[in-house]
C-alpha atoms as a PDB file:
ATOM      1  CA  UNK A   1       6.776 -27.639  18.596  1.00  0.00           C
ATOM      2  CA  UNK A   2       7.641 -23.963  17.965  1.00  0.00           C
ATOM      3  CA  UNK A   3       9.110 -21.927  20.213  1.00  0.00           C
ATOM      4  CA  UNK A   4       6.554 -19.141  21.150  1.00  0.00           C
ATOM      5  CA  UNK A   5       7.790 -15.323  23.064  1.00  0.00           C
ATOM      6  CA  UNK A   6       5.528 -13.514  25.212  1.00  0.00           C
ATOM      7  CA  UNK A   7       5.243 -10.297  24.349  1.00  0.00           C
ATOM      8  CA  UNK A   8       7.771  -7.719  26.066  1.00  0.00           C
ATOM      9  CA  UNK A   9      10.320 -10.472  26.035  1.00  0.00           C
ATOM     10  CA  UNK A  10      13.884 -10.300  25.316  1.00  0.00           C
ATOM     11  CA  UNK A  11      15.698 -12.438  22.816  1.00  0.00           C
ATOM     12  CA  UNK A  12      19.831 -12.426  23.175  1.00  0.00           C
ATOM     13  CA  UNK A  13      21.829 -13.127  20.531  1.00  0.00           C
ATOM     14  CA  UNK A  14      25.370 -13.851  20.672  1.00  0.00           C
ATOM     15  CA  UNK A  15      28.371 -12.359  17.658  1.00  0.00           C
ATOM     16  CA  UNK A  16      31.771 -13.556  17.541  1.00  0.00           C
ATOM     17  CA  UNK A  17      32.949 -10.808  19.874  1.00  0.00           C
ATOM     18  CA  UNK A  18      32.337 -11.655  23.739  1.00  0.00           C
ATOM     19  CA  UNK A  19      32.068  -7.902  24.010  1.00  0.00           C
ATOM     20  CA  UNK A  20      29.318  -7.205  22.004  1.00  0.00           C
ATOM     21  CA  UNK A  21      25.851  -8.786  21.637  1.00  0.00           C
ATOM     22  CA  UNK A  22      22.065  -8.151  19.699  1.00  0.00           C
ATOM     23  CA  UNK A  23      18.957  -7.928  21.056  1.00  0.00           C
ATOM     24  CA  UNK A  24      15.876  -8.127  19.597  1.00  0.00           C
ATOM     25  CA  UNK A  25      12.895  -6.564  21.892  1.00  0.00           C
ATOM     26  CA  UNK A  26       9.428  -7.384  20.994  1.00  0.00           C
ATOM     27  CA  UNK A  27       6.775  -4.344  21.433  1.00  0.00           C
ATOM     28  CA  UNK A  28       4.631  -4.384  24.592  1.00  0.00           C
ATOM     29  CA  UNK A  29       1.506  -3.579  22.869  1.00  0.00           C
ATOM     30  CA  UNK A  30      -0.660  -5.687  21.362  1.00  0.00           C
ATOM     31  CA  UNK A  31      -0.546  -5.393  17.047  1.00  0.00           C
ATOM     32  CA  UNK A  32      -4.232  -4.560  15.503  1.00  0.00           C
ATOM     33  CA  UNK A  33      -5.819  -7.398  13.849  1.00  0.00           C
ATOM     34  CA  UNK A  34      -6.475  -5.753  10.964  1.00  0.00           C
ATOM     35  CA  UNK A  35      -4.680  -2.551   9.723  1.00  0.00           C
ATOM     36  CA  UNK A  36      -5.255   0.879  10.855  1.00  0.00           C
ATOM     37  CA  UNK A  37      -7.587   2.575   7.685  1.00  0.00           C
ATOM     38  CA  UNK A  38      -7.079   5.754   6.442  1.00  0.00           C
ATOM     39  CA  UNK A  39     -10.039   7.169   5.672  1.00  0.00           C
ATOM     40  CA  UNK A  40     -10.991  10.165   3.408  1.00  0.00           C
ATOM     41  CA  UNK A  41     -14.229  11.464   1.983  1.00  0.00           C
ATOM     42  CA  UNK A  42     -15.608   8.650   3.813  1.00  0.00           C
ATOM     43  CA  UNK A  43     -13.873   5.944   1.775  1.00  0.00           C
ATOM     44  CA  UNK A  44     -11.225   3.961   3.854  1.00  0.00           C
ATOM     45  CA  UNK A  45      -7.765   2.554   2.466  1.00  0.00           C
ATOM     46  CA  UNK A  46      -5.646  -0.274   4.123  1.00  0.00           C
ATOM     47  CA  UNK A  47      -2.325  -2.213   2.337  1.00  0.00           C
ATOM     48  CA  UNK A  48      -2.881  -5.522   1.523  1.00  0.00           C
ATOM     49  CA  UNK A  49      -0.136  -7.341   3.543  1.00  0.00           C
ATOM     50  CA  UNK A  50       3.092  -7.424   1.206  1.00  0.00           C
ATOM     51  CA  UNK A  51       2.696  -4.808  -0.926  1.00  0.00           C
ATOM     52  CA  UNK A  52       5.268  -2.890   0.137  1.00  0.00           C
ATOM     53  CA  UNK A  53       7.748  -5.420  -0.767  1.00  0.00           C
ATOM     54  CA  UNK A  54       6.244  -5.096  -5.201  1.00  0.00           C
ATOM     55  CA  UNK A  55       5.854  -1.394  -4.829  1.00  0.00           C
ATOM     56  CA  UNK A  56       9.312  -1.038  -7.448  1.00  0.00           C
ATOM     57  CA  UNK A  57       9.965   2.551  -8.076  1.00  0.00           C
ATOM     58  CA  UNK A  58       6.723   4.150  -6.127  1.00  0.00           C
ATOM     59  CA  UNK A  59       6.526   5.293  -2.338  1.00  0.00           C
ATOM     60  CA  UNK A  60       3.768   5.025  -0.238  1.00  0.00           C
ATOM     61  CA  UNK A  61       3.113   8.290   0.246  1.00  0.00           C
ATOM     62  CA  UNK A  62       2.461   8.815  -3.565  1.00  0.00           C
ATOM     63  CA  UNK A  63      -0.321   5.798  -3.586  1.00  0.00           C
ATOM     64  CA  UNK A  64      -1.691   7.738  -0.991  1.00  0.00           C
ATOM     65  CA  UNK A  65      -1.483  11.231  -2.701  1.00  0.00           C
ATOM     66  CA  UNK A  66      -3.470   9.496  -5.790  1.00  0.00           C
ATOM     67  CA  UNK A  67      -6.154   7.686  -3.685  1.00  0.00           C
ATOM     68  CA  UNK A  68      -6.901  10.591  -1.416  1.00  0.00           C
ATOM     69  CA  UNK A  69      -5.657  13.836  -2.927  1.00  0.00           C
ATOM     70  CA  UNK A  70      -7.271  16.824  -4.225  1.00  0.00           C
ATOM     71  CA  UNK A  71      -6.705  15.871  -8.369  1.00  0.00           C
ATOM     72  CA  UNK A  72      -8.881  14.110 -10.794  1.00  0.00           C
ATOM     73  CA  UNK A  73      -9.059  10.452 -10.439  1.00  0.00           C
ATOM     74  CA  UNK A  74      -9.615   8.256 -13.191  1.00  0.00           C
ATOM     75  CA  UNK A  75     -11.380   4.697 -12.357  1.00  0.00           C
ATOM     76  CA  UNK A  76     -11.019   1.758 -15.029  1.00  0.00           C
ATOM     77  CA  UNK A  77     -12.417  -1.513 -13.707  1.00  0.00           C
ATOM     78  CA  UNK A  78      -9.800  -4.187 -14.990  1.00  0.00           C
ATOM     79  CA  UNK A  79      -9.195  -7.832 -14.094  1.00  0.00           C
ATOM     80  CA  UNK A  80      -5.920  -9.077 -12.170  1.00  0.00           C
ATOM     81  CA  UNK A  81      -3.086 -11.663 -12.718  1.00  0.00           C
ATOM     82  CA  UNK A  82      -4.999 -14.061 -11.031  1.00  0.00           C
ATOM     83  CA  UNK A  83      -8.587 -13.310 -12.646  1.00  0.00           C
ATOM     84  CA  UNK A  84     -10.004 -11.020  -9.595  1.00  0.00           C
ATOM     85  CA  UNK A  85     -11.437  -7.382 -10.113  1.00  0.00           C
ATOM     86  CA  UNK A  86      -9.637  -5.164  -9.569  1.00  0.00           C
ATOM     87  CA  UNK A  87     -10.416  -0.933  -9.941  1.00  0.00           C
ATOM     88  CA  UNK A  88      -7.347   0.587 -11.578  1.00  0.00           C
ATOM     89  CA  UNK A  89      -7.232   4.742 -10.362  1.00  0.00           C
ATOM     90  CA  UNK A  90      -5.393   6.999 -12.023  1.00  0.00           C
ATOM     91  CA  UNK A  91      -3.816   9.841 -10.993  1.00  0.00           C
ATOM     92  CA  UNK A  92      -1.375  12.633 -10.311  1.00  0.00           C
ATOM     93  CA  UNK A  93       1.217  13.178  -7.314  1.00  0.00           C
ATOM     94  CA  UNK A  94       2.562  16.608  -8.256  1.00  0.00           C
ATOM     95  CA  UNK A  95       4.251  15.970 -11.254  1.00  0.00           C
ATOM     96  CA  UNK A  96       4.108  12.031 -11.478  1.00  0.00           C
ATOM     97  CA  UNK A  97       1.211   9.924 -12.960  1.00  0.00           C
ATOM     98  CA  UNK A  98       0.904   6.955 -10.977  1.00  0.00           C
ATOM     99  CA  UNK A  99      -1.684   3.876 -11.519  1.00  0.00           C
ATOM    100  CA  UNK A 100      -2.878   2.749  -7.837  1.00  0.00           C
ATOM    101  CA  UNK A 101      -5.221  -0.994  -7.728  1.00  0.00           C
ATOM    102  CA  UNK A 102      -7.548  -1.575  -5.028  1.00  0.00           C
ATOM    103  CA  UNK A 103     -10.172  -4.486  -4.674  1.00  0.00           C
ATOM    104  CA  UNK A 104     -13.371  -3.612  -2.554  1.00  0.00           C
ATOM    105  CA  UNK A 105     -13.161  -5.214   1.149  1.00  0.00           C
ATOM    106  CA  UNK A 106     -16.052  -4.340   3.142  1.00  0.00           C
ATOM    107  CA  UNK A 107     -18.605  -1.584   2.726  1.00  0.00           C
ATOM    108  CA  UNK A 108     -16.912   1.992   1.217  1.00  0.00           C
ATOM    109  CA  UNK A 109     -13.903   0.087   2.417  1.00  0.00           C
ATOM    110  CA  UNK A 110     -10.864  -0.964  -0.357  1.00  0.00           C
ATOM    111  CA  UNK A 111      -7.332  -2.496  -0.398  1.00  0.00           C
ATOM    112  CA  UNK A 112      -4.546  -1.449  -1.588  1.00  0.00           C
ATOM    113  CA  UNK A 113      -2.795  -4.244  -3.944  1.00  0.00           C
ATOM    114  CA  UNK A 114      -0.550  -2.413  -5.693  1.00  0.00           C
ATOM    115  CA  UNK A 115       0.906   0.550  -8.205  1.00  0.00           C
ATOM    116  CA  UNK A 116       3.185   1.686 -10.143  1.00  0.00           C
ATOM    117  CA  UNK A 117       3.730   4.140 -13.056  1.00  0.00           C
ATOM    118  CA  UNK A 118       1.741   4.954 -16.040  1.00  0.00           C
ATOM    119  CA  UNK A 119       2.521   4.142 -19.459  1.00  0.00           C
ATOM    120  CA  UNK A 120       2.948   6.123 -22.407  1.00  0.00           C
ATOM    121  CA  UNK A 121       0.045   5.566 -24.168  1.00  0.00           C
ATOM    122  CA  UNK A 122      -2.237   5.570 -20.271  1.00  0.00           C
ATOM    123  CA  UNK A 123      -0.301   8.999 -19.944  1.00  0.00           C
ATOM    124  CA  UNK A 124      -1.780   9.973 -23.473  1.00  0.00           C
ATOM    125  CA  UNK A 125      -5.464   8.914 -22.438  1.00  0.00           C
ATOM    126  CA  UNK A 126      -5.404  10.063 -18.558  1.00  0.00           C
ATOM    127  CA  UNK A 127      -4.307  13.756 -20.203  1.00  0.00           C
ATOM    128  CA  UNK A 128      -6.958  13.653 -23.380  1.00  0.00           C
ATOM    129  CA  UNK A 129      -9.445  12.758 -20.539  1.00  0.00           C
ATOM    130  CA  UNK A 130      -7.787  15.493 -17.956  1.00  0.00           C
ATOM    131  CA  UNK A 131      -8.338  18.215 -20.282  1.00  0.00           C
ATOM    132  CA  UNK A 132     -12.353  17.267 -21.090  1.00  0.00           C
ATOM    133  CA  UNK A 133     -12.955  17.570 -17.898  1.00  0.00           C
END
């Protein structure tokens, strides 16, 4: 059987010292079920749960400038390590070219499963494409 906290509760843990201790304090609020969606132009975004964890060399903040800013985006449908769909964007945050994958969820609604930067020759065809547009 697990051992299960209420929520609010305290949990005190001891260190070597007697003087000093840890505790851990679990929020009084309930946690959403499913996470809070940021929605622009009347397309929502939510993380899938983990991807923080592979984002290597990328911040949040810049998947977020690429999905929802004010540049060109360029959609490629392409197919994922484990054979789903995915939609790669492409895109700019200020001077960075980033790659961001989603896969739809519900509706106009799409998950965030990853990004990172673009390669040389994706740099090459996101700027041929940039400047026909």
């Amino acid at each position: 059987m697990r051992p299960t906290l209420a929520v609010g509760a305290t949990v005190g843990v001891g260190l070597t010292s007697a003087r000093t201790a840890c505790r851990f304090v679990l929020p009084n609020r309930r946690l959403p079920r499913k996470a809070e969606v940021s929605y622009t132009r009347g397309v929502g975004y939510t993380w899938l749960p983990g991807v923080f964890a592979i984002l290597v060399g990328v911040e949040p903040h810049e998947v977020l400038q690429v999905l929802n800013g004010t540049g060109r985006r360029l959609p490629r449908r392409v197919i994922g390590p484990h054979g789903e769909a995915l939609l790669a964007i492409f895109g700019r945050t200020g001077s960075r070219r980033l790659v961001a994958f989603v896969r739809h969820d519900t509706g106009l609604d799409w998950q965030i499963v990853g990004a990172r930067a673009m390669t040389d020759a994706e740099v090459a065809e996101y700027d041929t494409w940039e400047a026909e547009q």
